[in-house]
PDB file of N, CA and C in Angstrom:
ATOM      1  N   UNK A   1      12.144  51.851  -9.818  1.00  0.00           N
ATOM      2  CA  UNK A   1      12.228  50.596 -10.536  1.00  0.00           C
ATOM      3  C   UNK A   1      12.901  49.521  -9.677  1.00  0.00           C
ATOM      4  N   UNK A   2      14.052  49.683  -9.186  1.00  0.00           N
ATOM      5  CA  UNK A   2      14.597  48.752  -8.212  1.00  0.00           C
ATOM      6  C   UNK A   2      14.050  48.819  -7.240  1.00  0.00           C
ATOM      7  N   UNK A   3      12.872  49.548  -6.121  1.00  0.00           N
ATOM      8  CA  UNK A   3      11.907  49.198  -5.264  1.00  0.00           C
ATOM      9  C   UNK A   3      11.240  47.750  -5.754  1.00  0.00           C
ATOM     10  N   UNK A   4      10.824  48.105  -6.939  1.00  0.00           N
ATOM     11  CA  UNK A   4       9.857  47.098  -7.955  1.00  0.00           C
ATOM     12  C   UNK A   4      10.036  45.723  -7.761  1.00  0.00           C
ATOM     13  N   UNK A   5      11.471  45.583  -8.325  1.00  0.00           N
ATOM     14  CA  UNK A   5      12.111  44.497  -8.747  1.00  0.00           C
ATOM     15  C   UNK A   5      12.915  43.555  -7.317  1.00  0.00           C
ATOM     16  N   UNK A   6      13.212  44.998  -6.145  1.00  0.00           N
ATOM     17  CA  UNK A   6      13.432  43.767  -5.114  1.00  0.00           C
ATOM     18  C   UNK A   6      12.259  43.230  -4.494  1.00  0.00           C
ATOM     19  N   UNK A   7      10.790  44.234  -4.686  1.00  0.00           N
ATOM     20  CA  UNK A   7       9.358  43.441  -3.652  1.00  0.00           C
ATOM     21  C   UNK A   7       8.968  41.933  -4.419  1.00  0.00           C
ATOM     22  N   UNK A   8       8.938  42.196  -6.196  1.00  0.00           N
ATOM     23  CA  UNK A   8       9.155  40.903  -6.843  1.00  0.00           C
ATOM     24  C   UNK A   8      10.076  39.731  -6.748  1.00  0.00           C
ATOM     25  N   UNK A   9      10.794  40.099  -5.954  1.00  0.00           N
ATOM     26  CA  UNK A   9      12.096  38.936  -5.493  1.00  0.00           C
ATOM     27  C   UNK A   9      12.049  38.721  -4.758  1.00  0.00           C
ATOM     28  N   UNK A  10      10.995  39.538  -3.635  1.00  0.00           N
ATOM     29  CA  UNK A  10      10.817  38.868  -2.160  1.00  0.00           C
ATOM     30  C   UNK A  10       9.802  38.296  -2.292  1.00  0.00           C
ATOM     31  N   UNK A  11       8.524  38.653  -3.218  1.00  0.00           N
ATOM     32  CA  UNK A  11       7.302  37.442  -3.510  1.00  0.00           C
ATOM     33  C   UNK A  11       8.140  36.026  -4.095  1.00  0.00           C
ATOM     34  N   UNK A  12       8.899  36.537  -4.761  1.00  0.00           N
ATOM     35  CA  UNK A  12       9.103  35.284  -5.814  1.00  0.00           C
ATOM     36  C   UNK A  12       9.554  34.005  -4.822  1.00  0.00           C
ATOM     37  N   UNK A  13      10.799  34.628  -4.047  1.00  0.00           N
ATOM     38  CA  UNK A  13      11.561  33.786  -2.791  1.00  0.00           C
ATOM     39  C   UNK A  13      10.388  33.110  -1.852  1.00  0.00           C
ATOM     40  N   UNK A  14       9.326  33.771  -1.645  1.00  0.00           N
ATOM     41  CA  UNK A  14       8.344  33.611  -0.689  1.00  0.00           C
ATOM     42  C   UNK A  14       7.481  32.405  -1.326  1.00  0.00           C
ATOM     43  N   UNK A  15       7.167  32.929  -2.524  1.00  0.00           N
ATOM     44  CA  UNK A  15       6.170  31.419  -3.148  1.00  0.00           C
ATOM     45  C   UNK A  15       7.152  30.437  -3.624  1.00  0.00           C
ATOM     46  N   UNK A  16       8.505  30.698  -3.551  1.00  0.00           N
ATOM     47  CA  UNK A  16       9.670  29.665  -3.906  1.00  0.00           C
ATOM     48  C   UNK A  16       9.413  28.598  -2.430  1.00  0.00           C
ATOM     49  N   UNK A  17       9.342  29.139  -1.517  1.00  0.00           N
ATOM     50  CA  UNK A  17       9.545  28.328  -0.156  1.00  0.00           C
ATOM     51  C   UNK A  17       8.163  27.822  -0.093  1.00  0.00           C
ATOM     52  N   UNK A  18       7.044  28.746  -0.343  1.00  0.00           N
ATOM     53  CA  UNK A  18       5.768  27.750   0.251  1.00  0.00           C
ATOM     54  C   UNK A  18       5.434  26.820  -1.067  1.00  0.00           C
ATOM     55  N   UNK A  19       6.201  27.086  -2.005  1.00  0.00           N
ATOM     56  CA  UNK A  19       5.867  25.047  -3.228  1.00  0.00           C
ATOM     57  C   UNK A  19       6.565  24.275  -2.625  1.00  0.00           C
ATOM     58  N   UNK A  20       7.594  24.459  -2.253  1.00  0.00           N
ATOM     59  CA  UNK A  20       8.932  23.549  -1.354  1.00  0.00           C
ATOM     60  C   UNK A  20       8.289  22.797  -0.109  1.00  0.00           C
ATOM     61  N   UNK A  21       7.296  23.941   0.618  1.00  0.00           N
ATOM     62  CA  UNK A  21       6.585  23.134   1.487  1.00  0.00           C
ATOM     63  C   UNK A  21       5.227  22.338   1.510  1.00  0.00           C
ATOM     64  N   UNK A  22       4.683  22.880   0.364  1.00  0.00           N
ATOM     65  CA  UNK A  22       3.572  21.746  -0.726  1.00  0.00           C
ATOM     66  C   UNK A  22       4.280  20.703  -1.091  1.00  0.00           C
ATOM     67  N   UNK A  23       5.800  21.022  -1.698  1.00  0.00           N
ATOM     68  CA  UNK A  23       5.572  19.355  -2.175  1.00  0.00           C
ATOM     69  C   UNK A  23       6.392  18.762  -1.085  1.00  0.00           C
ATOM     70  N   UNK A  24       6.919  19.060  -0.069  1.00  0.00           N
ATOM     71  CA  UNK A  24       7.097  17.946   1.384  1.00  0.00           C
ATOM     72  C   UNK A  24       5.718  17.433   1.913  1.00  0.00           C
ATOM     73  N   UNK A  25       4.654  18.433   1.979  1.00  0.00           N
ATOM     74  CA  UNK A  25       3.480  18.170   2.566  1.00  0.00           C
ATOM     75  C   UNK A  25       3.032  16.856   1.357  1.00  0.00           C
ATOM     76  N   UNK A  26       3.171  17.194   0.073  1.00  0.00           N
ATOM     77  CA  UNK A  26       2.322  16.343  -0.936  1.00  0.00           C
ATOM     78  C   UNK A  26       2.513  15.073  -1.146  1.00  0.00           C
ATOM     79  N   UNK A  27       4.392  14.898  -0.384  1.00  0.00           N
ATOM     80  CA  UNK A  27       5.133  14.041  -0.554  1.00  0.00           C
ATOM     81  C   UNK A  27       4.654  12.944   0.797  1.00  0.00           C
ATOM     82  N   UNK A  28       4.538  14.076   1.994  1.00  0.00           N
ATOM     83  CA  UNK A  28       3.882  13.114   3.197  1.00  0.00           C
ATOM     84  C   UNK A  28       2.533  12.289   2.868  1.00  0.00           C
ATOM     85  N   UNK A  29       1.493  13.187   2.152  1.00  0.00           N
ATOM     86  CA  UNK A  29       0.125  12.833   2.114  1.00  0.00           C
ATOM     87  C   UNK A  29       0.207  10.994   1.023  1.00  0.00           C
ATOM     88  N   UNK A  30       1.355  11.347   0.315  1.00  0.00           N
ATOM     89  CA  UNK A  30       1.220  10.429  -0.772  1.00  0.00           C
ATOM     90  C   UNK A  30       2.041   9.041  -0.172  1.00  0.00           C
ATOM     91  N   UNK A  31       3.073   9.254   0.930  1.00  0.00           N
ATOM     92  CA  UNK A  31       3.412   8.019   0.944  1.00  0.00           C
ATOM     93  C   UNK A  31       2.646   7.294   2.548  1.00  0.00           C
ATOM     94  N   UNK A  32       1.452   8.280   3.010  1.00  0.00           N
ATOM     95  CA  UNK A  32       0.094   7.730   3.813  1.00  0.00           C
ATOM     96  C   UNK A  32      -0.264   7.037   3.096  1.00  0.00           C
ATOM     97  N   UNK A  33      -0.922   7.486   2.097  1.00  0.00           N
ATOM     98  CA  UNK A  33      -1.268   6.478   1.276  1.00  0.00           C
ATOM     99  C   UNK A  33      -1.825   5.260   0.597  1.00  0.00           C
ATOM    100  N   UNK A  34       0.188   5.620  -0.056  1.00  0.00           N
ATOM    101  CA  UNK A  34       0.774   4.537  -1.143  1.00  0.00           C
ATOM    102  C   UNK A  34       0.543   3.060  -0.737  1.00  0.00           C
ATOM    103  N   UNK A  35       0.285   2.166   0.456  1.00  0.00           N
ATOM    104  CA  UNK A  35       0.024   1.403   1.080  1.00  0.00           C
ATOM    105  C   UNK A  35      -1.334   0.790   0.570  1.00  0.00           C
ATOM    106  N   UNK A  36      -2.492   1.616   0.792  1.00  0.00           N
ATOM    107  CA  UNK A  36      -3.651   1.325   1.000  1.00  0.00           C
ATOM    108  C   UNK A  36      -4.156   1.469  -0.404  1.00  0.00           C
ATOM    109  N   UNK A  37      -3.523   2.483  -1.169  1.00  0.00           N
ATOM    110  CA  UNK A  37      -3.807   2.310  -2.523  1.00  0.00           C
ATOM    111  C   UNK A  37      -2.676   0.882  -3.404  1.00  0.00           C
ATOM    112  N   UNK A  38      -1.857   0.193  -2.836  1.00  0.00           N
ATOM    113  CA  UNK A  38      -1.659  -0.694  -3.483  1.00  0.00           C
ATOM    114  C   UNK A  38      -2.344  -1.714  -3.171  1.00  0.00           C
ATOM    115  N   UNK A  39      -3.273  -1.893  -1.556  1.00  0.00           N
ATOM    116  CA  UNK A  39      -4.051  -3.125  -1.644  1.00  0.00           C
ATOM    117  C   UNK A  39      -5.645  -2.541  -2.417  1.00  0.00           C
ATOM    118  N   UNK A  40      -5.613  -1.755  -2.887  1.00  0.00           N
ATOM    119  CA  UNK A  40      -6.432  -1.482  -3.221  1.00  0.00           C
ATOM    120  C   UNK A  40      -6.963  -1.928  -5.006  1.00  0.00           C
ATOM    121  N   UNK A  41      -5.423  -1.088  -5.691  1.00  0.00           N
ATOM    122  CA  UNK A  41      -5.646  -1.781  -6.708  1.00  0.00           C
ATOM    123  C   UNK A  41      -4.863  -3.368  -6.992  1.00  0.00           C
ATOM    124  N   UNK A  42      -4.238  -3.993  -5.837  1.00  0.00           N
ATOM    125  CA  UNK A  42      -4.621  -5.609  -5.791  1.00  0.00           C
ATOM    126  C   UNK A  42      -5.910  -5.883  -5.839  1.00  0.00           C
ATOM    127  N   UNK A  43      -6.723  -5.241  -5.063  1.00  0.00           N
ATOM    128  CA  UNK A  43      -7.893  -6.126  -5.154  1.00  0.00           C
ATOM    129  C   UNK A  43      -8.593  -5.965  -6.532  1.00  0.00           C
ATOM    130  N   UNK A  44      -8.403  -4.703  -7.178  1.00  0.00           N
ATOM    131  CA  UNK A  44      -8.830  -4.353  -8.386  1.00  0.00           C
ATOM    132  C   UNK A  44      -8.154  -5.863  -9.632  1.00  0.00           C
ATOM    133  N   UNK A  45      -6.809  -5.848  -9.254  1.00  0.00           N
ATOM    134  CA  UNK A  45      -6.107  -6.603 -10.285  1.00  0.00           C
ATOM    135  C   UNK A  45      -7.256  -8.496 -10.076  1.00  0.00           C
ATOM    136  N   UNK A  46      -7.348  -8.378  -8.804  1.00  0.00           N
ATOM    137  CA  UNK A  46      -8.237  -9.925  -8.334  1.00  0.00           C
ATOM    138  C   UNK A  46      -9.561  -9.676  -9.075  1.00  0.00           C
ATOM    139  N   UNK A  47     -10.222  -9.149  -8.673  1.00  0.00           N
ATOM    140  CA  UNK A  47     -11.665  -8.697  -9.420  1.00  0.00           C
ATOM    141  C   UNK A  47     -11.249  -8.717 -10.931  1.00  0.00           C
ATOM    142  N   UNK A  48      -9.796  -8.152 -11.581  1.00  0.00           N
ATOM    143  CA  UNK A  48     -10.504  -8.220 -13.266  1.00  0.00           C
ATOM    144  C   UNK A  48      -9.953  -9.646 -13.782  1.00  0.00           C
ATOM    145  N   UNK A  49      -9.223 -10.225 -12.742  1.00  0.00           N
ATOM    146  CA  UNK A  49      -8.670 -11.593 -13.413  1.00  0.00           C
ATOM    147  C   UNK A  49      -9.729 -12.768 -12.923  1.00  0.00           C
ATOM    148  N   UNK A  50     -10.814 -12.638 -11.767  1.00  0.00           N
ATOM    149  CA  UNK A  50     -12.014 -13.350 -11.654  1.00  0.00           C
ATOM    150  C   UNK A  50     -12.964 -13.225 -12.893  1.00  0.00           C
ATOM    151  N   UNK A  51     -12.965 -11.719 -13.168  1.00  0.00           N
ATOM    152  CA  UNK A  51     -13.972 -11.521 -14.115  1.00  0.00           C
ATOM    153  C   UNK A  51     -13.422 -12.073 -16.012  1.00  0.00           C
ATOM    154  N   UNK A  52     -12.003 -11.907 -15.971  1.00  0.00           N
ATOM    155  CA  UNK A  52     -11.769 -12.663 -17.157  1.00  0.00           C
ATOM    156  C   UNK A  52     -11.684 -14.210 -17.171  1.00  0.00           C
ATOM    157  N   UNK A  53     -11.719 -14.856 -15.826  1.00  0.00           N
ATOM    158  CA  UNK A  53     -11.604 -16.342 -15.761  1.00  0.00           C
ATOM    159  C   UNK A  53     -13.244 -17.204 -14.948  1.00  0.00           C
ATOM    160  N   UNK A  54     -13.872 -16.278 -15.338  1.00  0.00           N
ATOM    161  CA  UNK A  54     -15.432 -16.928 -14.356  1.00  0.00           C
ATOM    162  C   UNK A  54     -15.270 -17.929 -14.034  1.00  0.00           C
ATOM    163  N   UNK A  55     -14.577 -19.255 -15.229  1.00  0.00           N
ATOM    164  CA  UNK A  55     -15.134 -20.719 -15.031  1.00  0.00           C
ATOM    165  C   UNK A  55     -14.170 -20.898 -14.026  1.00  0.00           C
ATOM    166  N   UNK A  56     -13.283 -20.266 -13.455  1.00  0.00           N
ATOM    167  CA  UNK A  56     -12.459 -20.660 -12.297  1.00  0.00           C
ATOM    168  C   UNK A  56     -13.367 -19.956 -10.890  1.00  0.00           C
ATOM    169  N   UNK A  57     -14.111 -19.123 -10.901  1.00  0.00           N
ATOM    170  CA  UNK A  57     -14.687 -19.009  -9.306  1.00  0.00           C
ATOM    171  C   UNK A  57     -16.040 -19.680  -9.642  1.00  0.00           C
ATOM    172  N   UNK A  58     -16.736 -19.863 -10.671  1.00  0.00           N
ATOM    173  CA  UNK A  58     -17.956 -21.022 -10.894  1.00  0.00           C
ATOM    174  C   UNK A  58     -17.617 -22.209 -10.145  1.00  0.00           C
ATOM    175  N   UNK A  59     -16.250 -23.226 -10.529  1.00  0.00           N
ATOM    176  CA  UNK A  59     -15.833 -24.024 -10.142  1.00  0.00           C
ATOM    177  C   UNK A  59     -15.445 -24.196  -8.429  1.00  0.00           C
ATOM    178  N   UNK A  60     -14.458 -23.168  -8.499  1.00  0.00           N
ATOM    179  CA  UNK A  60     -14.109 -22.879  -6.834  1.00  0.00           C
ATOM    180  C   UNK A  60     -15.897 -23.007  -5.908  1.00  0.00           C
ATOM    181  N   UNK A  61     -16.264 -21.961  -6.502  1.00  0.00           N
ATOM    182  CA  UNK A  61     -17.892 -22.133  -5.346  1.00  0.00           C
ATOM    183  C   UNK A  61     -18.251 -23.494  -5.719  1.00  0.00           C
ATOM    184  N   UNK A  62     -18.255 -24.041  -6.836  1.00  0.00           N
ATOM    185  CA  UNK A  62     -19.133 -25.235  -6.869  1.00  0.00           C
ATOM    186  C   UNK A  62     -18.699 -26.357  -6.025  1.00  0.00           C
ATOM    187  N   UNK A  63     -17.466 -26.058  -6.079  1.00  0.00           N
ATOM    188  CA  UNK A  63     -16.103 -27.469  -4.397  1.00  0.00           C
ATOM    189  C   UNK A  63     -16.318 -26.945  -3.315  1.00  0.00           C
ATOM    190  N   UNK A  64     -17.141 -25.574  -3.211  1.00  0.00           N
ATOM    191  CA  UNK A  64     -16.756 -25.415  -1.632  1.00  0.00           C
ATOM    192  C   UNK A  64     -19.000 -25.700  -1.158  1.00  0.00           C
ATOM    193  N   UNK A  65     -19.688 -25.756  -2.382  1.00  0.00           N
ATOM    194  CA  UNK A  65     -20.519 -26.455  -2.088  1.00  0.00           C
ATOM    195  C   UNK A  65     -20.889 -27.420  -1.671  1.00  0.00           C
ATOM    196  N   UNK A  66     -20.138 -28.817  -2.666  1.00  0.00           N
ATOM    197  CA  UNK A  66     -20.056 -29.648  -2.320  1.00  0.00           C
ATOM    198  C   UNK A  66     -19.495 -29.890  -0.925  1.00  0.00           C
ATOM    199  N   UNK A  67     -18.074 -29.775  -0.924  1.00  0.00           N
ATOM    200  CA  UNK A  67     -17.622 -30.113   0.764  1.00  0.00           C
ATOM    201  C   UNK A  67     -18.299 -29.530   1.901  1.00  0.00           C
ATOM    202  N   UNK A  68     -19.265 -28.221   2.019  1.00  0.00           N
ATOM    203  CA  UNK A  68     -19.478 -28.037   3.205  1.00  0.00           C
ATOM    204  C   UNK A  68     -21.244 -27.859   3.208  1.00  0.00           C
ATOM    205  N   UNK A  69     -21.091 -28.840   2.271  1.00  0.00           N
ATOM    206  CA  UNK A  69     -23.147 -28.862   1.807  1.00  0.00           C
ATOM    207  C   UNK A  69     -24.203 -28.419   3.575  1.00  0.00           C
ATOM    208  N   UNK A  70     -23.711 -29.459   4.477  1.00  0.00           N
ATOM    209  CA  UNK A  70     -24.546 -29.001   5.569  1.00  0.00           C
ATOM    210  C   UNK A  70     -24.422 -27.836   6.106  1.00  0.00           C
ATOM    211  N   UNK A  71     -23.463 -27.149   6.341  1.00  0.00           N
ATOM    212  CA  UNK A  71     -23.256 -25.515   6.347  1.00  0.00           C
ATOM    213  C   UNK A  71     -23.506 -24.078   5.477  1.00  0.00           C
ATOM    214  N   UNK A  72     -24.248 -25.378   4.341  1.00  0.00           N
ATOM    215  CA  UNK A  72     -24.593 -24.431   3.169  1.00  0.00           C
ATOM    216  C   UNK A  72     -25.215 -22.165   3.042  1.00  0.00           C
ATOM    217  N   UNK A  73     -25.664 -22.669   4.681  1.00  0.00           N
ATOM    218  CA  UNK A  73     -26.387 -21.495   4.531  1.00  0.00           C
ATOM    219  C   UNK A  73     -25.529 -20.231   5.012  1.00  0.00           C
ATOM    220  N   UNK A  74     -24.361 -20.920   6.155  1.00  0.00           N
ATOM    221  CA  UNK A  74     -23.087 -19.944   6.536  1.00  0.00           C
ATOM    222  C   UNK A  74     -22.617 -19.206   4.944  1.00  0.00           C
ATOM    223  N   UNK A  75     -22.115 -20.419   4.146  1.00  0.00           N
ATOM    224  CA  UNK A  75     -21.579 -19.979   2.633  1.00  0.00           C
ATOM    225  C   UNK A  75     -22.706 -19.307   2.259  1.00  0.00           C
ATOM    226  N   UNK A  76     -23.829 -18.962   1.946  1.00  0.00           N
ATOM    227  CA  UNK A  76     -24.674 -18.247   1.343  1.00  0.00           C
ATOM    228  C   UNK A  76     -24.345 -17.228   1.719  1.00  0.00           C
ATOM    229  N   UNK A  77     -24.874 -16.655   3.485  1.00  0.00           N
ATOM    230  CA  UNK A  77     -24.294 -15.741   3.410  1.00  0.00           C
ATOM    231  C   UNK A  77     -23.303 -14.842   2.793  1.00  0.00           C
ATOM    232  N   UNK A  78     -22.098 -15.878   2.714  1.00  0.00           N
ATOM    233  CA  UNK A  78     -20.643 -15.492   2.184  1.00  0.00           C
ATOM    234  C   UNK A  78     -20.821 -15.009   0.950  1.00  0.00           C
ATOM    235  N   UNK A  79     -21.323 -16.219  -0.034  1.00  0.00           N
ATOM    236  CA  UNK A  79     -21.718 -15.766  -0.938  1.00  0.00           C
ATOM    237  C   UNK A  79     -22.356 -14.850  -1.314  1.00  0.00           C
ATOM    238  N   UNK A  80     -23.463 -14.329  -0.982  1.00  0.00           N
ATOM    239  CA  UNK A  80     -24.391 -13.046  -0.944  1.00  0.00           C
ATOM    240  C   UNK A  80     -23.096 -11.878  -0.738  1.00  0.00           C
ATOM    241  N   UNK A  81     -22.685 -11.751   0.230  1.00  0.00           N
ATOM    242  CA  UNK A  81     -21.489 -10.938   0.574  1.00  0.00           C
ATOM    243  C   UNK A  81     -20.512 -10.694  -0.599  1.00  0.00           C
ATOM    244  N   UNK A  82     -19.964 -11.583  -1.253  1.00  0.00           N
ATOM    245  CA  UNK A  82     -19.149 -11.945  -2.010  1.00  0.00           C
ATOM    246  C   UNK A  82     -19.884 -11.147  -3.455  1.00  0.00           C
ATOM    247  N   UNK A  83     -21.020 -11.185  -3.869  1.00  0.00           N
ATOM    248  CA  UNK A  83     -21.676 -11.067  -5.061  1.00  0.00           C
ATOM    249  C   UNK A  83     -22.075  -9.569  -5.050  1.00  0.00           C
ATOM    250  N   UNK A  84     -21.907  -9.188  -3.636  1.00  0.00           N
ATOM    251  CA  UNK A  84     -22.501  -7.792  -3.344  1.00  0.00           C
ATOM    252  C   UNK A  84     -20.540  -6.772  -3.431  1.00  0.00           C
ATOM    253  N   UNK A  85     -20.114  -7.337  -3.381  1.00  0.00           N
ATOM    254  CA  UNK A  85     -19.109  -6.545  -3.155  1.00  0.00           C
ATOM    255  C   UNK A  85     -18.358  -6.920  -4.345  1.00  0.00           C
ATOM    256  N   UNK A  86     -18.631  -8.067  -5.392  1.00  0.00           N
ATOM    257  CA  UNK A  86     -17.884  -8.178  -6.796  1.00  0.00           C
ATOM    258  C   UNK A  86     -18.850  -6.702  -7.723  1.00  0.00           C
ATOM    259  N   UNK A  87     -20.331  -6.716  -6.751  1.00  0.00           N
ATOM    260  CA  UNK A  87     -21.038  -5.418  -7.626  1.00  0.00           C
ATOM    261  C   UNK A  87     -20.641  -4.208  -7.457  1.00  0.00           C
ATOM    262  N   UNK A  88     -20.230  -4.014  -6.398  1.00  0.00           N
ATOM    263  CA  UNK A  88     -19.601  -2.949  -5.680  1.00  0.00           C
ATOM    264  C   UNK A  88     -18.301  -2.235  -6.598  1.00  0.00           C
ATOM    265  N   UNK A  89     -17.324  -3.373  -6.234  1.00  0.00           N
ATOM    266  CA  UNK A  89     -16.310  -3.281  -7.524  1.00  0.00           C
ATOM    267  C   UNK A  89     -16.280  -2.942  -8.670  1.00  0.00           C
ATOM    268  N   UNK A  90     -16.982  -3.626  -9.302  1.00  0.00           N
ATOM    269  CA  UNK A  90     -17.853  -3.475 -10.403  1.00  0.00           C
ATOM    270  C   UNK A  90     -17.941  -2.187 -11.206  1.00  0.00           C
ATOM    271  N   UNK A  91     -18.994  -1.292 -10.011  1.00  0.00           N
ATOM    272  CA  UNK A  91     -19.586  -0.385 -10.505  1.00  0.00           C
ATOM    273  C   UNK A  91     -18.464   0.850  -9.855  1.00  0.00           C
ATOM    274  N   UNK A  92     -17.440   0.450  -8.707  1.00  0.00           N
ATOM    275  CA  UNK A  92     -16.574   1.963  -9.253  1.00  0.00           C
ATOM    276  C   UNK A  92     -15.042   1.189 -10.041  1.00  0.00           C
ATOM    277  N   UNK A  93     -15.267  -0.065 -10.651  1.00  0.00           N
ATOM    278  CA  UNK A  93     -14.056   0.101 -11.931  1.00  0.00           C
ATOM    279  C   UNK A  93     -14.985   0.606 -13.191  1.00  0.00           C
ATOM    280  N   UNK A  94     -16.171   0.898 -13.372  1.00  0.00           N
ATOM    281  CA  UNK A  94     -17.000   1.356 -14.620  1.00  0.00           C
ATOM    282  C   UNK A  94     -17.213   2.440 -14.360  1.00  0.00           C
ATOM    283  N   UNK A  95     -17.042   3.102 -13.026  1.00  0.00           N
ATOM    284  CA  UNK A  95     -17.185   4.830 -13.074  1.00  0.00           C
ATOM    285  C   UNK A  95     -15.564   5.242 -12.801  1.00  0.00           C
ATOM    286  N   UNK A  96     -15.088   4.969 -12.558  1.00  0.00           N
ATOM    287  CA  UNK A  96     -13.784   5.523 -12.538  1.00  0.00           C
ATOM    288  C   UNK A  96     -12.720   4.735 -12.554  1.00  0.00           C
ATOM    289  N   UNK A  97     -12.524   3.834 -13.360  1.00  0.00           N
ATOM    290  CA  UNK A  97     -11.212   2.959 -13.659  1.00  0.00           C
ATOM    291  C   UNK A  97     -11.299   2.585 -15.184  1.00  0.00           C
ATOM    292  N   UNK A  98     -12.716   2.161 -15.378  1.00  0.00           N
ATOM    293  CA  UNK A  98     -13.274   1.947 -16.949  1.00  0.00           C
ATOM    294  C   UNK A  98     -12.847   3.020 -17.942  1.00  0.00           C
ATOM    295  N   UNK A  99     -12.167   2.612 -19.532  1.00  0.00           N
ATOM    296  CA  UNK A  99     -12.153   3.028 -20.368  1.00  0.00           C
ATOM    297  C   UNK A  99     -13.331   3.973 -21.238  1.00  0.00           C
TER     298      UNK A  99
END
């Protein structure tokens, strides 16, 4: 019985040390990161406050029309860019951020 009970105390000690070194490892992986996931959901927080205020980037594009009308087609681009990556957004806050 006490064979038993010290091999169970040497597993136990043993998976005691390798969680200890999961959560240093889990602790490294997470503050890699913590950085890139806060500009990340900034940009999330920008995207849902565009999408609750439209008439403010309607407006914004419509001034940056006007002022740079002969360059219009550089801004298209942009724009195109811009419309492709608000879809982008979009569709992973509705697969995995969405309620």
């Amino acid at each position: 019985m006490n064979q038993r009970l010290l091999a169970l105390s040497r597993r136990r000690m043993i998976l005691v040390t390798r969680a200890a070194d999961q959560r240093i490892q889990l602790g490294d992986a997470y503050r890699n990161l913590e950085e890139p996931l806060a500009w990340l959901m900034t940009g999330f927080l920008i995207a849902r406050s565009i999408r609750g205020h439209a008439q403010i980037a309607i407006i914004s594009m419509l001034t940056i029309f006007l002022k740079y009308g002969r360059r219009i087609s550089r801004i298209r681009v942009w724009l195109a860019n811009a419309i492709a990556m608000y879809q982008f957004c979009r569709l992973l806050y509705s697969k995995y951020l969405g309620n």
